[in-house]
Protein backbone atom coordinates (compact mmCIF):
# COMPACT_ATOMS: atom_id res chain seq x y z
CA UNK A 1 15.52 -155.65 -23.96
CA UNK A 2 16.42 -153.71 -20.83
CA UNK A 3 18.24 -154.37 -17.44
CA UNK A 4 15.17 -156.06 -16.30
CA UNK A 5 14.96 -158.66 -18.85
CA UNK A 6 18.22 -159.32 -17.34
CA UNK A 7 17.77 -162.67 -14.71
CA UNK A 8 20.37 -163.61 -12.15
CA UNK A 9 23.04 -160.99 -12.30
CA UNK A 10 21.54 -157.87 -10.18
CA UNK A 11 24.36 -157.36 -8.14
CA UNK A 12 26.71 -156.41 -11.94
CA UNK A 13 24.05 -154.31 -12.86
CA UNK A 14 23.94 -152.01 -9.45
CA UNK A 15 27.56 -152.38 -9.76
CA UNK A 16 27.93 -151.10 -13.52
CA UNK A 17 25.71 -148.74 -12.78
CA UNK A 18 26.70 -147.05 -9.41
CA UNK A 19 30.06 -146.98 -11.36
CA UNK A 20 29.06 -144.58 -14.04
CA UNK A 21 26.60 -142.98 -11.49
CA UNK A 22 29.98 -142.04 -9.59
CA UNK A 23 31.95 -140.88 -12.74
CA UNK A 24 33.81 -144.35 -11.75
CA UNK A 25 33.31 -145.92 -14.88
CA UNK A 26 36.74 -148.41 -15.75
CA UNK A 27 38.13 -148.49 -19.48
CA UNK A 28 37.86 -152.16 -19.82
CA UNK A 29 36.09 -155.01 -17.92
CA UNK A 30 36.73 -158.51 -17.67
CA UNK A 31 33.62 -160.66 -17.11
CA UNK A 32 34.21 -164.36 -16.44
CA UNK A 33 31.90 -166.72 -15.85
CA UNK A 34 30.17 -170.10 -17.31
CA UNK A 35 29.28 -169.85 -20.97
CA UNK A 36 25.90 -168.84 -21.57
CA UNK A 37 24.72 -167.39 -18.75
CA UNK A 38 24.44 -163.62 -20.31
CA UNK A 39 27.74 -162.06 -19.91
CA UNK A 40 27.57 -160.82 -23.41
CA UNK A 41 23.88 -160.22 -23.23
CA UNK A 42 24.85 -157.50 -20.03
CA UNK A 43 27.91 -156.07 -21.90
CA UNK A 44 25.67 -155.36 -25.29
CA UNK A 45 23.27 -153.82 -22.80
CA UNK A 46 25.32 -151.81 -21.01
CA UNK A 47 26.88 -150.41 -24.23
CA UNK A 48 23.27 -149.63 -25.50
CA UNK A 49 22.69 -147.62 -22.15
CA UNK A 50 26.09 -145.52 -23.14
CA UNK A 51 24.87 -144.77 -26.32
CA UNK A 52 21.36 -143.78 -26.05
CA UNK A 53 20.40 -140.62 -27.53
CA UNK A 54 17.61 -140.40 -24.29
CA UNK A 55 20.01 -141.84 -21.39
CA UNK A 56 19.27 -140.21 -18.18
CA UNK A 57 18.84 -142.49 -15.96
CA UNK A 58 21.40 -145.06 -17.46
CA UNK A 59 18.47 -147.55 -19.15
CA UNK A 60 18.39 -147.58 -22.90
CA UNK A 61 15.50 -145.97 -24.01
CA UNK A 62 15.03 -148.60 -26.83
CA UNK A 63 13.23 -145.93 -29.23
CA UNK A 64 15.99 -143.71 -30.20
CA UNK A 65 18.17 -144.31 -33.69
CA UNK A 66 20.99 -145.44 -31.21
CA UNK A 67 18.76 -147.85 -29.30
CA UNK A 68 17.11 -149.35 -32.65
CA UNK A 69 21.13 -149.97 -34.42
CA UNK A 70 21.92 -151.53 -31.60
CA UNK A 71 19.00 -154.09 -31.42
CA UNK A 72 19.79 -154.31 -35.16
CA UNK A 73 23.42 -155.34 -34.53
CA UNK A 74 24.34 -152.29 -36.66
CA UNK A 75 25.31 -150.01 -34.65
CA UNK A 76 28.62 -148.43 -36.37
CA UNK A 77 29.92 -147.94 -32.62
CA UNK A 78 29.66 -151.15 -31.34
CA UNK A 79 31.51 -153.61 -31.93
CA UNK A 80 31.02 -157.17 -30.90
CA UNK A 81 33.35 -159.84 -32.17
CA UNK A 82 34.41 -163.53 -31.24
CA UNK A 83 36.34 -166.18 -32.62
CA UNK A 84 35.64 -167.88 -35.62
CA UNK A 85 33.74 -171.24 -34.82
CA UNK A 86 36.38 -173.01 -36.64
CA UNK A 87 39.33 -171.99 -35.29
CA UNK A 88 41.00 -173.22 -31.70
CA UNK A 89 42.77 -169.62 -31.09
CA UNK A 90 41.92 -166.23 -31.83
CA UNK A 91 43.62 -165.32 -35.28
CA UNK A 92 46.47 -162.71 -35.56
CA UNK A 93 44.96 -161.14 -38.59
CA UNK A 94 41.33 -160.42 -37.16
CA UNK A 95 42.25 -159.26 -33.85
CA UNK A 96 44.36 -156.62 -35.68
CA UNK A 97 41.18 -155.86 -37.91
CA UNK A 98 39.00 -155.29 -34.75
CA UNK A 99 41.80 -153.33 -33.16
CA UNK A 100 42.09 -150.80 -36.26
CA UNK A 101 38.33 -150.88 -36.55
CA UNK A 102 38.16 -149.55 -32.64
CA UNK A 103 40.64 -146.38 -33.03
CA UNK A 104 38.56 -144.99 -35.82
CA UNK A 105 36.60 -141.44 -35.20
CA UNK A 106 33.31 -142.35 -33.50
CA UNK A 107 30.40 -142.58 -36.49
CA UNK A 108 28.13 -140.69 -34.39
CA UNK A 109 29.54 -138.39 -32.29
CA UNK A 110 29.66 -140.36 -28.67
CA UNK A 111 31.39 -143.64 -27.25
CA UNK A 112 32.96 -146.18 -28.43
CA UNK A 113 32.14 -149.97 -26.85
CA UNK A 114 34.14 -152.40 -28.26
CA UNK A 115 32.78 -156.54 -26.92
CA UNK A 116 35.22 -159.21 -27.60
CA UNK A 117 34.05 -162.14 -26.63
CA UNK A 118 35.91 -166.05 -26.61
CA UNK A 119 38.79 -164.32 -24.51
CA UNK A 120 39.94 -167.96 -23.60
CA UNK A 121 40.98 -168.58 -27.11
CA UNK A 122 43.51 -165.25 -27.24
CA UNK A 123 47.13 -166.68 -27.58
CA UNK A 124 50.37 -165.10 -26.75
CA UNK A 125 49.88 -163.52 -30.17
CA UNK A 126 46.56 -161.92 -30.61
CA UNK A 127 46.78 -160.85 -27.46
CA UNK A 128 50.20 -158.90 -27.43
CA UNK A 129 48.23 -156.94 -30.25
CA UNK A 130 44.88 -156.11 -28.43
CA UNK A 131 47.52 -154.90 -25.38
CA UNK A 132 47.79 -151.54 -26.69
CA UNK A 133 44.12 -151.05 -27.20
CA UNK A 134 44.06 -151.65 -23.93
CA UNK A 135 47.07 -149.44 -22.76
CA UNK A 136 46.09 -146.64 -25.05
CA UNK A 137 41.82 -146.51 -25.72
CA UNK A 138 40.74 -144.21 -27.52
CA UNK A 139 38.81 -141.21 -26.08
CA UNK A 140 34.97 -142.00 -24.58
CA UNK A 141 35.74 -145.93 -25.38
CA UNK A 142 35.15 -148.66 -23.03
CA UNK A 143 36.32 -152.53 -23.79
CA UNK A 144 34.27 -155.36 -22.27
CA UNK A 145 36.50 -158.86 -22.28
CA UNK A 146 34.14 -162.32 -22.08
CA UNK A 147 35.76 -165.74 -21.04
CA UNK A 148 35.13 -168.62 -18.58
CA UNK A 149 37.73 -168.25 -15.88
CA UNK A 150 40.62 -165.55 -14.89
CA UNK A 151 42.90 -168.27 -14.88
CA UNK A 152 42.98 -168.78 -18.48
CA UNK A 153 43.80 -165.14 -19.49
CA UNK A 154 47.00 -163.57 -20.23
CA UNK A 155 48.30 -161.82 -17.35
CA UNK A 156 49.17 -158.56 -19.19
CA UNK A 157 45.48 -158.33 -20.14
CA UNK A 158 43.98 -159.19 -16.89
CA UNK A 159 46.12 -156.46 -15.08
CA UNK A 160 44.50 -153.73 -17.22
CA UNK A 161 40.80 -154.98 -16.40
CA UNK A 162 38.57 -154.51 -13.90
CA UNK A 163 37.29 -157.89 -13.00
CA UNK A 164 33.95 -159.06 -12.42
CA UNK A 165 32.38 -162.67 -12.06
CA UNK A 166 28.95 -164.12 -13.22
CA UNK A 167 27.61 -167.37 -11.75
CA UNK A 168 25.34 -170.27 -13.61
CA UNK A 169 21.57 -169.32 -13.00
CA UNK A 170 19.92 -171.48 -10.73
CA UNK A 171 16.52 -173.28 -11.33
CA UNK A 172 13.97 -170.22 -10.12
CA UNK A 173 16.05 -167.84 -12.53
CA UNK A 174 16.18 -170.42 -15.76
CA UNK A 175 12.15 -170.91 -14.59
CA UNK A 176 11.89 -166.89 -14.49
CA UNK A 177 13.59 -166.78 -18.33
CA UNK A 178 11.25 -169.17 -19.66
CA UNK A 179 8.46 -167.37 -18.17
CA UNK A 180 9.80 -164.11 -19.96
CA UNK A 181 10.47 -165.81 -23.67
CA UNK A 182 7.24 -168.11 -23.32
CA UNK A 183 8.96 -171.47 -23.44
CA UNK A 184 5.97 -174.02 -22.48
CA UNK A 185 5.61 -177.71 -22.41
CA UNK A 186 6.35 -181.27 -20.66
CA UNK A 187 10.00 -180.84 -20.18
CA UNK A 188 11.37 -181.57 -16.63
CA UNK A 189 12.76 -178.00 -15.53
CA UNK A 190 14.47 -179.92 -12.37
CA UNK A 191 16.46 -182.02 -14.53
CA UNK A 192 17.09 -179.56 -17.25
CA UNK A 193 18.88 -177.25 -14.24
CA UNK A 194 21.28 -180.18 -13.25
CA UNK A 195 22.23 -180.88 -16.86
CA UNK A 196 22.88 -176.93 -18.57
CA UNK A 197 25.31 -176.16 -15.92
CA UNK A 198 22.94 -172.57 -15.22
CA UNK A 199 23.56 -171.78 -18.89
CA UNK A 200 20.41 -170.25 -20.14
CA UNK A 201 21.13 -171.21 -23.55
CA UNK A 202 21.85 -174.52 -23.07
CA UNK A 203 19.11 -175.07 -20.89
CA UNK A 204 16.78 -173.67 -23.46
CA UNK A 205 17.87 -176.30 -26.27
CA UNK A 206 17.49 -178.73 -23.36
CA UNK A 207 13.67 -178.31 -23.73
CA UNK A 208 13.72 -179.69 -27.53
CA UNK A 209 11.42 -183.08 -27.63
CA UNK A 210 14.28 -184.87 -29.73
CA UNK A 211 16.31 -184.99 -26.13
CA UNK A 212 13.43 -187.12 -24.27
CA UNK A 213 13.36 -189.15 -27.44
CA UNK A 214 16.61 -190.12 -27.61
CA UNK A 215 16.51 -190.74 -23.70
CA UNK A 216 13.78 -193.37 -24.54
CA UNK A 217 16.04 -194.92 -27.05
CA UNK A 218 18.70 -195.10 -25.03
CA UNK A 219 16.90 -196.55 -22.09
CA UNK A 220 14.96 -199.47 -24.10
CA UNK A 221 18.20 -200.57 -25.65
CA UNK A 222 19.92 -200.66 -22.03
CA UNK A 223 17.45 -202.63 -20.65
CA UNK A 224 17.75 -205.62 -23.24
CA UNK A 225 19.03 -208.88 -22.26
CA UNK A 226 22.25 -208.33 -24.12
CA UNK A 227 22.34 -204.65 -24.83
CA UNK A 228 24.33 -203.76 -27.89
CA UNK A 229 27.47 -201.12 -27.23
CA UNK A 230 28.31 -200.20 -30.96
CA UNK A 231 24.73 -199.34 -31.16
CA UNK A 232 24.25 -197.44 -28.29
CA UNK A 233 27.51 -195.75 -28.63
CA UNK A 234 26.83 -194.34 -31.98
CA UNK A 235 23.01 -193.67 -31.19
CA UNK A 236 24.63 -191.78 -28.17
CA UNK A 237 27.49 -189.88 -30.22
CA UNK A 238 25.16 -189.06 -32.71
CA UNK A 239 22.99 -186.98 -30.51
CA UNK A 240 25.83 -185.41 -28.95
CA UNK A 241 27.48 -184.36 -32.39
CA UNK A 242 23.94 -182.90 -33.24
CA UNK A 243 25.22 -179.84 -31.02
CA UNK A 244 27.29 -179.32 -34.10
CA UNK A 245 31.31 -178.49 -33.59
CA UNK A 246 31.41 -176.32 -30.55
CA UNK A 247 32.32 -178.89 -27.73
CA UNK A 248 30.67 -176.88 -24.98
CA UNK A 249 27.66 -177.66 -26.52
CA UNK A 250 28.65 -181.22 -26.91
CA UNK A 251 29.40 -181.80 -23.32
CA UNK A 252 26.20 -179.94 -22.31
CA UNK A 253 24.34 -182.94 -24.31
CA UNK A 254 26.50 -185.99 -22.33
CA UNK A 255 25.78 -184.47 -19.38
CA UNK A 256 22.09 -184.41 -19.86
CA UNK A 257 21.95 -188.16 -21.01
CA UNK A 258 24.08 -188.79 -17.85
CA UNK A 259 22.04 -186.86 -15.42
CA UNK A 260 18.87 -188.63 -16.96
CA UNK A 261 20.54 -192.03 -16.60
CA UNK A 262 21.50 -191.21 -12.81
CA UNK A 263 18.00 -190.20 -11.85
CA UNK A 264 16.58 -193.11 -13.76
CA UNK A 265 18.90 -195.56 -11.88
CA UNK A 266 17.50 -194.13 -8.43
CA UNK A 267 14.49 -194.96 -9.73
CA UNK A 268 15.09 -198.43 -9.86
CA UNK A 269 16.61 -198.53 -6.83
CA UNK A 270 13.43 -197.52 -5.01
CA UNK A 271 11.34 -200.28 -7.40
CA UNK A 272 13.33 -202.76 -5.69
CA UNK A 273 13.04 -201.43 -2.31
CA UNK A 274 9.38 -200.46 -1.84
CA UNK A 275 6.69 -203.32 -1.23
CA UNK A 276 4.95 -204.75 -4.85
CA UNK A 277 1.65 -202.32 -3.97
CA UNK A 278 4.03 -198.82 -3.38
CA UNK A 279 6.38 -199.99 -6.35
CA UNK A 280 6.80 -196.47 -8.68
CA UNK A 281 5.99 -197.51 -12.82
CA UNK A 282 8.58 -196.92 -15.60
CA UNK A 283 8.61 -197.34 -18.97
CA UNK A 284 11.50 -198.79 -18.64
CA UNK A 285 12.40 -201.04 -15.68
CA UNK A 286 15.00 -203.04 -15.44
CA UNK A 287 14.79 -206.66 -15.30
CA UNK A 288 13.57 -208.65 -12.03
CA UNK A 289 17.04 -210.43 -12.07
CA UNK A 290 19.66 -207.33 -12.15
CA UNK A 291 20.29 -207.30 -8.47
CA UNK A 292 20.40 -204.00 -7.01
CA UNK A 293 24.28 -203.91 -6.45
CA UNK A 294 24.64 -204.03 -10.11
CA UNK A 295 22.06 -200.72 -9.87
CA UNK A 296 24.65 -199.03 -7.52
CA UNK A 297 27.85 -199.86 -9.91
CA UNK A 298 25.64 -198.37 -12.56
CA UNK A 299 25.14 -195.67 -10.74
CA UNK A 300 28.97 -194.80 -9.84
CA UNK A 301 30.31 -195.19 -13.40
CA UNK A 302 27.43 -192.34 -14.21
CA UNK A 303 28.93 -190.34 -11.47
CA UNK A 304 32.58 -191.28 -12.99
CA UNK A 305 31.23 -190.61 -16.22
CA UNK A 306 30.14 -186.98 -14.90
CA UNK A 307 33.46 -186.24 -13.41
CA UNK A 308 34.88 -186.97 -16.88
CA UNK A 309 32.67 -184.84 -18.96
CA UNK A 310 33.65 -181.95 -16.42
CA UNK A 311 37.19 -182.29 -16.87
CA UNK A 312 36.75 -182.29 -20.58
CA UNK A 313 38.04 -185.64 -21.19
CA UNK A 314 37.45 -186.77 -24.97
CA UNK A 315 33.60 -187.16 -25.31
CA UNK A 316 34.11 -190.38 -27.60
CA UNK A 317 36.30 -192.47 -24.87
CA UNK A 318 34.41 -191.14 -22.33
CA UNK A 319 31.32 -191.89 -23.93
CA UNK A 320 32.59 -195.56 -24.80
CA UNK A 321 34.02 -196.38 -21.56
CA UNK A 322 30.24 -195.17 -19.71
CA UNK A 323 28.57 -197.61 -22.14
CA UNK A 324 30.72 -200.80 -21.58
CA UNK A 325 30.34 -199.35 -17.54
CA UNK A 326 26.57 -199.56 -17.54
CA UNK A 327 26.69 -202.60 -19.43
CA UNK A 328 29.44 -204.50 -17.36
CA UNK A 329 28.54 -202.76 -14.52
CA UNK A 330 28.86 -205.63 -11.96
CA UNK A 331 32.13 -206.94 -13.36
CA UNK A 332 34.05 -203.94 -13.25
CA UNK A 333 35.74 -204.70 -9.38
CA UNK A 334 38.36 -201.76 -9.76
CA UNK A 335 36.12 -198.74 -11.27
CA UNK A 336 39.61 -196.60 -10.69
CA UNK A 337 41.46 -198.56 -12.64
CA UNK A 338 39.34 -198.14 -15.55
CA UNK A 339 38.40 -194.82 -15.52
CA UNK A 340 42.54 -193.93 -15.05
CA UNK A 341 42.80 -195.27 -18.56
CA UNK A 342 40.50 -192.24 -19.74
């Protein structure tokens, strides 16, 4: 990989770069940002660039011994860490490992990079001990922090960083990364965009077959006479807990059910608008007799629903409550009510 298999952050890499071009280069750097949208990606990069044995024009070579430890994830001078996936805060006992780990004598002779990412999970603790590191780094080091928002930093870190946002990738840049790692097929790009928040990771898994699948499920079983909730609520939690335990994951997979319902709904809305011979053909129409105001409920408890998932509401009440809202759709008269219960 170099800086141009980066997509949708050109104006941090002419920044990083005009820095160290200028002798400007900061100590430590914050960057903040949605999750998977290749902060980490840029700050393993960068630190490749620093420690290439053929650097001269600040691009990693990617032939040198440096270049190839670093692709390797052994590079004795790198560092990358993050929180354990089963912890909620960053432990005491490994920051202070990472910290000892960074003040050790260079293994070969040049910089030190040091990548901590998860910086939203640092507590008062953990972070009072990485404070020095970043009061006192060691010679030819640089730190690069990775979290999701400034606000949810300790102020004594943020202070001693230089700050520098990343954005979600829009659907031409997810299109472009697809392009470069060869991901082909049927999916719906437009829809994967509106459900992966500009995460390229997310919207990568978004292109597995098992999603469109369990969209099919979902929407045969909603369109039954008398759908069933326990069913669809477990078919639906199911497929969410199939992200595994991380919950950012988790919400990524709501919101793509969600977003599918929502465009499916419009959908229905123009099959009972348009004359019989301009009608649009569904798999999965609702019946003749749902009138179209119980379409447009539908549609505003997927919009509640939404809202919900976004303010990382539990997944499992918001989940149930957007089940027994599509199904009761045109009996719930005072939406706000109900969705203040959440």
């Amino acid at each position: 990989m170099s800086w141009k298999d980066i997509v949708g952050h050109e104006s941090q890499i002419k920044y990083l770069i005009h820095a160290w071009q200028t002798n400007r280069l900061g100590q430590a750097y914050f960057f903040h940002g949605p999750d998977g949208v290749g902060k980490r990606t840029l700050a393993i990069e960068f630190g490749k660039a620093l420690l290439c044995q053929s650097n001269s024009t600040f691009e990693a070579c990617g032939v040198c011994a440096s270049c190839k430890l670093v692709e390797a994830e052994n590079h004795p001078d790198l560092q990358t860490n993050a929180c354990p996936k089963d912890v909620h805060e960053f432990p005491r006992e490994l920051m202070k490992e990472i910290c000892e780990g960074f003040f050790l004598k260079a293994s070969r002779g040049g910089a030190k990079v040091l990548v901590i990412d998860d910086c939203d999970l640092l507590n008062e603790e953990s972070g009072n001990i990485f404070l020095k590191s970043l009061e006192e780094p060691p010679p030819h080091s640089i730190i690069f922090l990775i979290g999701t928002s400034v606000e949810r930093q300790l102020e004594t870190i943020l202070s001693r960083c230089q700050k520098l946002a990343f954005h979600g990738l829009n659907q031409s840049e997810i299109a472009k990364v697809f392009a470069i790692n060869q991901i082909e097929g049927g999916f719906d790009l437009n829809k994967i965009t509106s459900a992966c928040g500009g995460s390229v990771s997310q919207a990568i898994m978004l292109t597995n077959p098992e999603f469109s699948q369990v969209e099919d499920s979902f929407f045969a079983e909603i369109v039954m006479p008398i759908p069933d909730p326990v069913k669809l609520v477990k078919m639906i939690m199911d497929f969410i807990e199939g992200a595994g335990k991380e919950t950012s994951g988790q919400r990524v997979r709501a919101r793509w059910l969600v977003h599918g319902t929502l465009s499916w709904l419009r959908g229905q809305i123009i099959f009972k608008s348009n004359t019989d011979d301009l009608k649009p053909r569904h798999r999965f129409q609702l019946l003749e007799t749902v009138s179209i105001e119980k379409v447009l409920a539908m549609l505003e408890v997927c919009f509640q629903a939404e809202y919900q998932i976004q303010r990382r509401v539990q997944l499992s009440l918001t989940i149930q409550w957007w089940v027994d809202g599509l199904i009761w759709a045109d009996s719930l008269t005072d939406l706000d009510s109900h969705v203040g219960a959440l």
